[in-house]
Protein backbone atom coordinates (compact mmCIF):
# COMPACT_ATOMS: atom_id res chain seq x y z
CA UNK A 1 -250.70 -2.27 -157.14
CA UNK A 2 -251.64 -1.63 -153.47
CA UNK A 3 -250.02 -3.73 -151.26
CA UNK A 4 -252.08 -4.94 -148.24
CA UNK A 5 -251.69 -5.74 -145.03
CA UNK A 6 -251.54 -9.59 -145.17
CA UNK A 7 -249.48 -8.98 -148.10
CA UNK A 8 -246.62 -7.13 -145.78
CA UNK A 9 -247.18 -9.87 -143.48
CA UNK A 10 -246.62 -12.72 -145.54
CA UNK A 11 -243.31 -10.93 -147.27
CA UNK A 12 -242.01 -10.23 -143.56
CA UNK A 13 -242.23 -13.60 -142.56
CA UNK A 14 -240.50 -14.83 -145.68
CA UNK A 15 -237.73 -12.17 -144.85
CA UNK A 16 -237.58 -13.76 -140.93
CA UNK A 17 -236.96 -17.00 -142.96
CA UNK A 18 -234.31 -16.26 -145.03
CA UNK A 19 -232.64 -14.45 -142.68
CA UNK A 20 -232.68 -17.41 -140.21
CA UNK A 21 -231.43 -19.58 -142.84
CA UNK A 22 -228.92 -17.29 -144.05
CA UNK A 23 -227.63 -17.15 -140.05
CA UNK A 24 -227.52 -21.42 -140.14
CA UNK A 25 -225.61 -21.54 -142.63
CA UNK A 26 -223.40 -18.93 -141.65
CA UNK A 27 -222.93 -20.81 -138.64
CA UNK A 28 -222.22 -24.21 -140.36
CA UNK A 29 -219.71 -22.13 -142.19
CA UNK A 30 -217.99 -20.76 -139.27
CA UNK A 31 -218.38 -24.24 -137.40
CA UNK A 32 -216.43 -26.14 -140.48
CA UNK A 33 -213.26 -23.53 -140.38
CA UNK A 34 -213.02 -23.39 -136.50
CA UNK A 35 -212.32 -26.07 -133.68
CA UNK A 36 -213.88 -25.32 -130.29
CA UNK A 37 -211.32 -25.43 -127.51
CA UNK A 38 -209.66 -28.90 -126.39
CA UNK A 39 -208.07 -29.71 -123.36
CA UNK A 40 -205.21 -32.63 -123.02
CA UNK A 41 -203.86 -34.09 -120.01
CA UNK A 42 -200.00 -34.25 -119.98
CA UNK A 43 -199.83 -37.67 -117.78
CA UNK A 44 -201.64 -40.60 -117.71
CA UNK A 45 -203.85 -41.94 -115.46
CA UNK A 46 -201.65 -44.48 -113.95
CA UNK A 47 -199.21 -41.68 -113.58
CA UNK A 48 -201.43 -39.34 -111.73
CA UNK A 49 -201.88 -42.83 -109.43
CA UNK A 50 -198.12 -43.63 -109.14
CA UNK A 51 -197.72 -39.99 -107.64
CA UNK A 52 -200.22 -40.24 -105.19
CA UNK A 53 -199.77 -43.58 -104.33
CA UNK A 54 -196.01 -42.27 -103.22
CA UNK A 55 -198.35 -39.75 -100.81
CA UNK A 56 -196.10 -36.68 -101.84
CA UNK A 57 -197.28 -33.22 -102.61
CA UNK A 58 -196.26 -33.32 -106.01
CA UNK A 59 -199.07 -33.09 -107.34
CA UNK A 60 -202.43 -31.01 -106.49
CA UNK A 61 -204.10 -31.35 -110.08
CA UNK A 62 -202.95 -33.46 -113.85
CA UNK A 63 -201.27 -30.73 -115.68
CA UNK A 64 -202.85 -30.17 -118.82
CA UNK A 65 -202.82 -27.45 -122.19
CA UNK A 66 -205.87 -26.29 -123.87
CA UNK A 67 -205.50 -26.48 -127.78
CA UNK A 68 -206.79 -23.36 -129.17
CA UNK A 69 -206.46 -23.57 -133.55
CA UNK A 70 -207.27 -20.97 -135.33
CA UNK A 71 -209.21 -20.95 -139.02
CA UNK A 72 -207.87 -23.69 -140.80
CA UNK A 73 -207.59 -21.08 -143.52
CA UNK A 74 -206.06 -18.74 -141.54
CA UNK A 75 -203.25 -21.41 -140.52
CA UNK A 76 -199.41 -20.93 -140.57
CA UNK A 77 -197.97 -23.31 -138.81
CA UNK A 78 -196.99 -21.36 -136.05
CA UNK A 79 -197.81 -22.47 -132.67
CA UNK A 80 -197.32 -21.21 -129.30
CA UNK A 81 -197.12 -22.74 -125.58
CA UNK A 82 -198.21 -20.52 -123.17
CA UNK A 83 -197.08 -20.29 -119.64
CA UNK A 84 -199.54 -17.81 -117.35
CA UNK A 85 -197.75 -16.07 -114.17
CA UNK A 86 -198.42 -16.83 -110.56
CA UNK A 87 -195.63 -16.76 -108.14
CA UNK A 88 -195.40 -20.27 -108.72
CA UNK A 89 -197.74 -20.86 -106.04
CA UNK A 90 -200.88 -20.38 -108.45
CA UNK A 91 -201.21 -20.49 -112.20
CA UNK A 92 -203.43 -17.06 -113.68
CA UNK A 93 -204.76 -19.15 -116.65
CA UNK A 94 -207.81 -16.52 -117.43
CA UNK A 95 -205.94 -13.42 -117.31
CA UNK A 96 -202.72 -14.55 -118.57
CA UNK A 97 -203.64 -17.44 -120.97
CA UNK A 98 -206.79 -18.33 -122.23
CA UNK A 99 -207.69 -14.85 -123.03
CA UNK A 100 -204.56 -14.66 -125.46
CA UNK A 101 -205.79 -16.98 -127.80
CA UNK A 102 -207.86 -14.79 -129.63
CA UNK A 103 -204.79 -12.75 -130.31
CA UNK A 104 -203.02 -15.27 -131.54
CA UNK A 105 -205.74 -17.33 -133.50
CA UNK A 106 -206.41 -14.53 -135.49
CA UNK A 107 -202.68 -14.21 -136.78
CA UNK A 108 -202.95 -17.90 -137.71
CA UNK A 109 -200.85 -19.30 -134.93
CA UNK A 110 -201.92 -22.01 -132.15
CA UNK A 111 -202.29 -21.26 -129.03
CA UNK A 112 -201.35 -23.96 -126.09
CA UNK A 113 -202.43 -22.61 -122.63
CA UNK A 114 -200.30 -24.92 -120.04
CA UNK A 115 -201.75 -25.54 -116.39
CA UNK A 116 -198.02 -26.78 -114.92
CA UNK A 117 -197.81 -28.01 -111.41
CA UNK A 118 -196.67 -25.86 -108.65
CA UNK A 119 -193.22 -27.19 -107.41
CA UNK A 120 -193.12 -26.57 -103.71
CA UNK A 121 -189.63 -26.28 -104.23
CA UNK A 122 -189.06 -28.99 -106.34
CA UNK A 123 -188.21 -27.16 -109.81
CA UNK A 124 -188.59 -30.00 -112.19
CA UNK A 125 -192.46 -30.43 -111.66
CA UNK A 126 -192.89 -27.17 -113.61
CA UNK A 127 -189.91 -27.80 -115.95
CA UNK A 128 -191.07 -31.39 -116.54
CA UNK A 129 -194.80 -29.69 -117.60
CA UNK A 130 -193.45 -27.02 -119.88
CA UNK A 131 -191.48 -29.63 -121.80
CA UNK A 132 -194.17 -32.02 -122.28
CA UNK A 133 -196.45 -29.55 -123.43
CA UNK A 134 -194.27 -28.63 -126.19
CA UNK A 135 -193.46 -32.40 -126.64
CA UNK A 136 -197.06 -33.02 -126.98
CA UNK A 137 -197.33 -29.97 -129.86
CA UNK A 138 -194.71 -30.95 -131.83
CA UNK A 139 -195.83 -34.93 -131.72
CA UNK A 140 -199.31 -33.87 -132.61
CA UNK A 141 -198.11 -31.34 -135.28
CA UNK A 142 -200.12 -33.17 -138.40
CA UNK A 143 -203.10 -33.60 -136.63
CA UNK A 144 -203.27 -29.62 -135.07
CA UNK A 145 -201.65 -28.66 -138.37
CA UNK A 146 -198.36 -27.41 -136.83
CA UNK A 147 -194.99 -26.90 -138.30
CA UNK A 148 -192.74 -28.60 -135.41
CA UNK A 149 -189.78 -26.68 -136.19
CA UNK A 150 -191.92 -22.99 -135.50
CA UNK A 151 -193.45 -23.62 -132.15
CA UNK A 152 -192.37 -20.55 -129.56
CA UNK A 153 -193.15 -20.35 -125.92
CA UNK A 154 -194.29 -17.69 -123.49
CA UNK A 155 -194.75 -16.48 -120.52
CA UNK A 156 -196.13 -14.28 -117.93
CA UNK A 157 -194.27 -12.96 -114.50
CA UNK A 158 -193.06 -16.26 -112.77
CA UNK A 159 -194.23 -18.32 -115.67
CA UNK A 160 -191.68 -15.79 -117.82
CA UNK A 161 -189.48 -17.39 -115.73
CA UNK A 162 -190.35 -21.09 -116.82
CA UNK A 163 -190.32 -19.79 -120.19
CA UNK A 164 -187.00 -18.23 -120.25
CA UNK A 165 -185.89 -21.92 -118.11
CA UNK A 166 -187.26 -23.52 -121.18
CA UNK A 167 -185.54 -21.42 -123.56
CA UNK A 168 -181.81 -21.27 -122.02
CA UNK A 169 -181.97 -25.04 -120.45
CA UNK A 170 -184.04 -27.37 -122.66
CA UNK A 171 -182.59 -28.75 -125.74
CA UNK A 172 -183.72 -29.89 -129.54
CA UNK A 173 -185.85 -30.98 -130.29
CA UNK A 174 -187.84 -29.20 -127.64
CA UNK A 175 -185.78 -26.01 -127.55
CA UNK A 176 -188.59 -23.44 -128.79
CA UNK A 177 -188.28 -21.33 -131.83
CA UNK A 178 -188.59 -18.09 -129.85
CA UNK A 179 -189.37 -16.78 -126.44
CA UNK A 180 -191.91 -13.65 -125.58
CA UNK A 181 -191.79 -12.73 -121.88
CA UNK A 182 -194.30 -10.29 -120.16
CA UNK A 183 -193.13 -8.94 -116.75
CA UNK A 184 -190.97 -11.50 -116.31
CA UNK A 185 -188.96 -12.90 -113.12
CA UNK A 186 -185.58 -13.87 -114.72
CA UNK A 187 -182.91 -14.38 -111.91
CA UNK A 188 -182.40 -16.60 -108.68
CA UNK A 189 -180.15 -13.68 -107.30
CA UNK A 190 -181.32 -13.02 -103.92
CA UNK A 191 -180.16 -9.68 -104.50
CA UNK A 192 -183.18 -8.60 -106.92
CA UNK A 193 -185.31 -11.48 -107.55
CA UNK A 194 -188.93 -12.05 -106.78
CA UNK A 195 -188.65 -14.01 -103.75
CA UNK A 196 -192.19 -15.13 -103.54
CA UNK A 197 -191.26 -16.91 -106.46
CA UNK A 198 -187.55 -17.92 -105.66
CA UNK A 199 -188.82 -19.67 -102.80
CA UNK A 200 -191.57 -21.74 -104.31
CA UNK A 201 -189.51 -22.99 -107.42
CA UNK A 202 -186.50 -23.51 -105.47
CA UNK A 203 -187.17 -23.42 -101.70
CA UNK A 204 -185.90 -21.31 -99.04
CA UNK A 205 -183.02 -23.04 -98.43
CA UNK A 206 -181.36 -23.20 -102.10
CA UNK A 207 -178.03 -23.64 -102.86
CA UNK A 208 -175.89 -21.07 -104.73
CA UNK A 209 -175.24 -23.47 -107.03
CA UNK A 210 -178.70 -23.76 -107.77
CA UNK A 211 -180.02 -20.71 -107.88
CA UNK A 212 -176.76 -19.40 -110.66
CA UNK A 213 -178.04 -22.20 -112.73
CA UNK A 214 -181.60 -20.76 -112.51
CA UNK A 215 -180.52 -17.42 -113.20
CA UNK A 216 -181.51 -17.37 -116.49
CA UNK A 217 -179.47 -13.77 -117.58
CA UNK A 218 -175.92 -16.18 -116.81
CA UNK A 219 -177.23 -19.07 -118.66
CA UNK A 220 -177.92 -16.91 -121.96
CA UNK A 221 -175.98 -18.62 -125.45
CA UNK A 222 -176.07 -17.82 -128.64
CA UNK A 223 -178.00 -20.78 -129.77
CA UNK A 224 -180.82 -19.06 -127.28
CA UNK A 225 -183.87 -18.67 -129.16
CA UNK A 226 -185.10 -14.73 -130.20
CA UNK A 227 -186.81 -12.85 -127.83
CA UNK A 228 -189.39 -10.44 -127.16
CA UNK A 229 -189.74 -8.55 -123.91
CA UNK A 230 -191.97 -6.24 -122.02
CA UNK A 231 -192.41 -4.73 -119.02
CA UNK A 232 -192.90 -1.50 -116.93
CA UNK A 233 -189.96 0.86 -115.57
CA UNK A 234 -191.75 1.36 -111.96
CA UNK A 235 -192.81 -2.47 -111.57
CA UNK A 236 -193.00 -2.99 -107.66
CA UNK A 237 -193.29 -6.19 -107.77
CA UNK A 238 -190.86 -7.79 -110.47
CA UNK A 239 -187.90 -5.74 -110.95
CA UNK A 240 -187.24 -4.46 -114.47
CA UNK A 241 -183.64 -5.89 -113.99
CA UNK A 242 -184.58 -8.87 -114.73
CA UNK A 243 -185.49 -8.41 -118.23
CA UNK A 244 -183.43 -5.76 -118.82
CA UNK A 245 -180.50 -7.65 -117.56
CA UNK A 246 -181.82 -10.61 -119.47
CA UNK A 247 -181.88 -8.83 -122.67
CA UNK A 248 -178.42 -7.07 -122.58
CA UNK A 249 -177.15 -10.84 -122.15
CA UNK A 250 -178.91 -11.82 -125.28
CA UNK A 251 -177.53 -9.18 -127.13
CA UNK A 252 -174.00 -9.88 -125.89
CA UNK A 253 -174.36 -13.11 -127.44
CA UNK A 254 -176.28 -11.84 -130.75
CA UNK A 255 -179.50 -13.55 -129.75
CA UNK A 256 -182.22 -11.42 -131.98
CA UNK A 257 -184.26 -10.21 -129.62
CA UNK A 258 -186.07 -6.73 -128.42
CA UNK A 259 -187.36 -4.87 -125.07
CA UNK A 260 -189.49 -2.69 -124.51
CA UNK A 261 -189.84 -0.89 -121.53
CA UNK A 262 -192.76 1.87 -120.60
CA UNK A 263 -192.70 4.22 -118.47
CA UNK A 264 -196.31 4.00 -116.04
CA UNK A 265 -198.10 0.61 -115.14
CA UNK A 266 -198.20 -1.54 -112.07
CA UNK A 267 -197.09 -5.08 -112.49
CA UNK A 268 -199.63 -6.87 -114.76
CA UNK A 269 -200.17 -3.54 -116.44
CA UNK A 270 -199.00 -5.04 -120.08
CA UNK A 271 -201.47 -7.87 -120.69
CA UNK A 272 -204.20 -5.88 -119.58
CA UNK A 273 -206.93 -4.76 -122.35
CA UNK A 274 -207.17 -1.15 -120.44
CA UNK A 275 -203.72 -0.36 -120.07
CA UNK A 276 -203.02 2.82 -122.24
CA UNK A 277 -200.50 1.16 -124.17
CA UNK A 278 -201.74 -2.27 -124.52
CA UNK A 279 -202.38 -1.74 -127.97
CA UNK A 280 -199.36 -0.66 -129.19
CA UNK A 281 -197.33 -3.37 -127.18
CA UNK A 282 -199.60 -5.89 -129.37
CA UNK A 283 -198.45 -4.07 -132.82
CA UNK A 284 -195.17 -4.21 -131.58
CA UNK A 285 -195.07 -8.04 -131.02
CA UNK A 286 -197.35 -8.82 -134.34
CA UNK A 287 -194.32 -6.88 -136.26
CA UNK A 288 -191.74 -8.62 -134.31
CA UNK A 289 -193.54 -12.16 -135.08
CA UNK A 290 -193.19 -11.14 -138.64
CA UNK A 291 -189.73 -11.06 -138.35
CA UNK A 292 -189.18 -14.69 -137.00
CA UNK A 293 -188.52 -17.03 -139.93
C-alpha cells in the first residue's frame, strides 16, 4: 500500500504524542525519586532578633544549610556537612559547595552546604554554625533518611579549617564520622598560617594560648575522625604545611587517614572541574569513601 501524504502526517503527529507523553512521565518518574533543594535556617527568628537587638556585629545574615538528597534509591545513609572556604571574611558557597552536591548525590550520600557566620574575631560564631548544622542532620536523620552515626564533614581553605576545628574539638554526638579537607588552613602559628584568616577567626591581637588551641595539627587524638586531604605543593596562598603537618599528626596517632599532594595548581586548583587532575582527585576520594565503615 502507498502511503500518502496525510497519512505521514497523521503517524508523525501520533509519534510527537507519544513522545511527549513518554517525556511526562519520565519526568513524574524522576520528580518521585528526587527532592529539589531545601534550605533551613539554623536560628530562630527570635534569635536572629535577640542578636540584633544587642546591636553587635555578630551577625550579617541567619546561617543556614541547603539539604541536597540524592535518589531515594540511590540512598546510603551517608551524609555530609559542607563547609566552603573564604578567609573567613566571605563564605564561596557556589564554587566550593553547592556545586559538590552532584558529586555526592550521585554516590548516595547527602549533601549539607553550611552558610556559617563570619566571626570578626569571635571564633565561636563559626564553630557554633558548624555544630548546629550537623546537630540539625543528625536530629532530622529519619525524615532526610540519614544514618546519624555516618555523617562526615568538609571543608574548603579556611572552612578546612572549621572542619578540621570540628573534627579535633567537638565531641559525640556531634563529632563527625570523617573529615575531607581541600587546601586547607590548619594552624594558628603565626609562623606559617594564613593570616588573612588567623586574623578574622581569632583577631589580631590573639593570645598564644589561643591560637595553640586552634592549631589543629597539636590538637590531633586518636579518637580524631579519618581523613582525607588534598592540596597543591606550590600553593601561594595556603601553605602545604598545614596539611601535611596535619596529616603526619594523624598518623602519629593512627588516625586512618590519606594526603595527597600534586605537584602544579594555584590555590583553588583541586575543586576546580578544569584542573588536569581534578578527576583523578575525585576517584581517589570515591575509593577512600569506600573504605569508611
Amino acid at each position: 500500500m502507498i502511503e500518502t501524504s496525510k497519512m505521514k502526517t497523521k503517524k508523525q503527529r501520533q509519534i510527537s504524542v507519544l513522545l511527549a507523553l513518554g517525556l511526562i512521565l519520565t519526568n513524574c518518574l524522576s520528580a518521585q525519586n528526587h527532592s529539589s533543594p531545601f534550605n533551613v535556617d539554623l536560628l530562630t527568628k527570635k534569635e536572629v532578633a535577640q542578636i540584633q537587638a544587642a546591636n553587635t556585629d555578630d551577625i550579617i545574615y541567619n546561617p543556614f544549610i541547603r539539604v541536597f538528597l540524592p535518589a531515594k534509591k540511590r540512598g546510603t545513609g551517608r551524609a555530609v556537612v559542607i563547609c566552603p572556604g573564604g578567609g573567613y571574611s566571605g563564605v564561596a558557597i557556589g564554587y566550593e559547595g553547592y556545586s559538590w552536591a552532584s558529586y555526592f548525590n550521585k554516590q548516595g550520600i547527602v549533601a549539607i552546604v553550611l552558610k556559617y557566620r563570619l566571626p570578626q574575631g569571635n571564633y565561636k560564631i563559626p564553630i557554633s554554625d558548624a555544630e548546629s548544622a550537623l546537630k540539625m542532620a543528625k536530629d532530622s536523620a529519619k525524615v532526610w533518611n540519614i544514618n546519624p552515626d555516618n555523617v562526615g564533614i568538609m571543608g574548603f581553605s579556611a572552612g578546612g579549617h572549621l572542619a578540621s576545628t570540628i573534627a579535633t574539638h567537638s565531641l559525640a554526638p556531634l563529632k563527625p564520622k570523617f573529615q575531607i579537607l581541600y587546601y586547607p588552613v590548619i594552624t594558628m602559628d603565626k609562623t606559617y598560617t594564613h593570616m588573612g584568616s588567623h586574623d578574622n577567626f581569632l583577631g589580631k591581637d590573639a593570645s598564644k594560648e589561643l591560637e595553640n588551641l586552634y592549631s589543629n595539627e597539636i590538637q590531633i587524638s586518636k579518637d580524631t575522625p579519618p581523613a582525607f586531604i588534598v592540596l597543591t605543593a606550590v600553593d601561594q596562598i595556603v601553605a602545604p604545611d598545614n596539611g601535611i603537618n596535619y596529616f603526619r599528626e594523624l598518623i602519629k596517632n593512627n588516625v586512618f587517614a590519606t594526603l595527597h599532594v600534586y605537584p602544579t595548581g594555584a590555590h583553588g586548583s583541586c575543586s576546580n572541574e578544569s584542573y588536569k587532575y581534578y578527576d583523578q582527585i575525585l576517584s581517589e576520594l570515591s575509593l577512600w569513601l569506600g573504605e569508611i565503615k
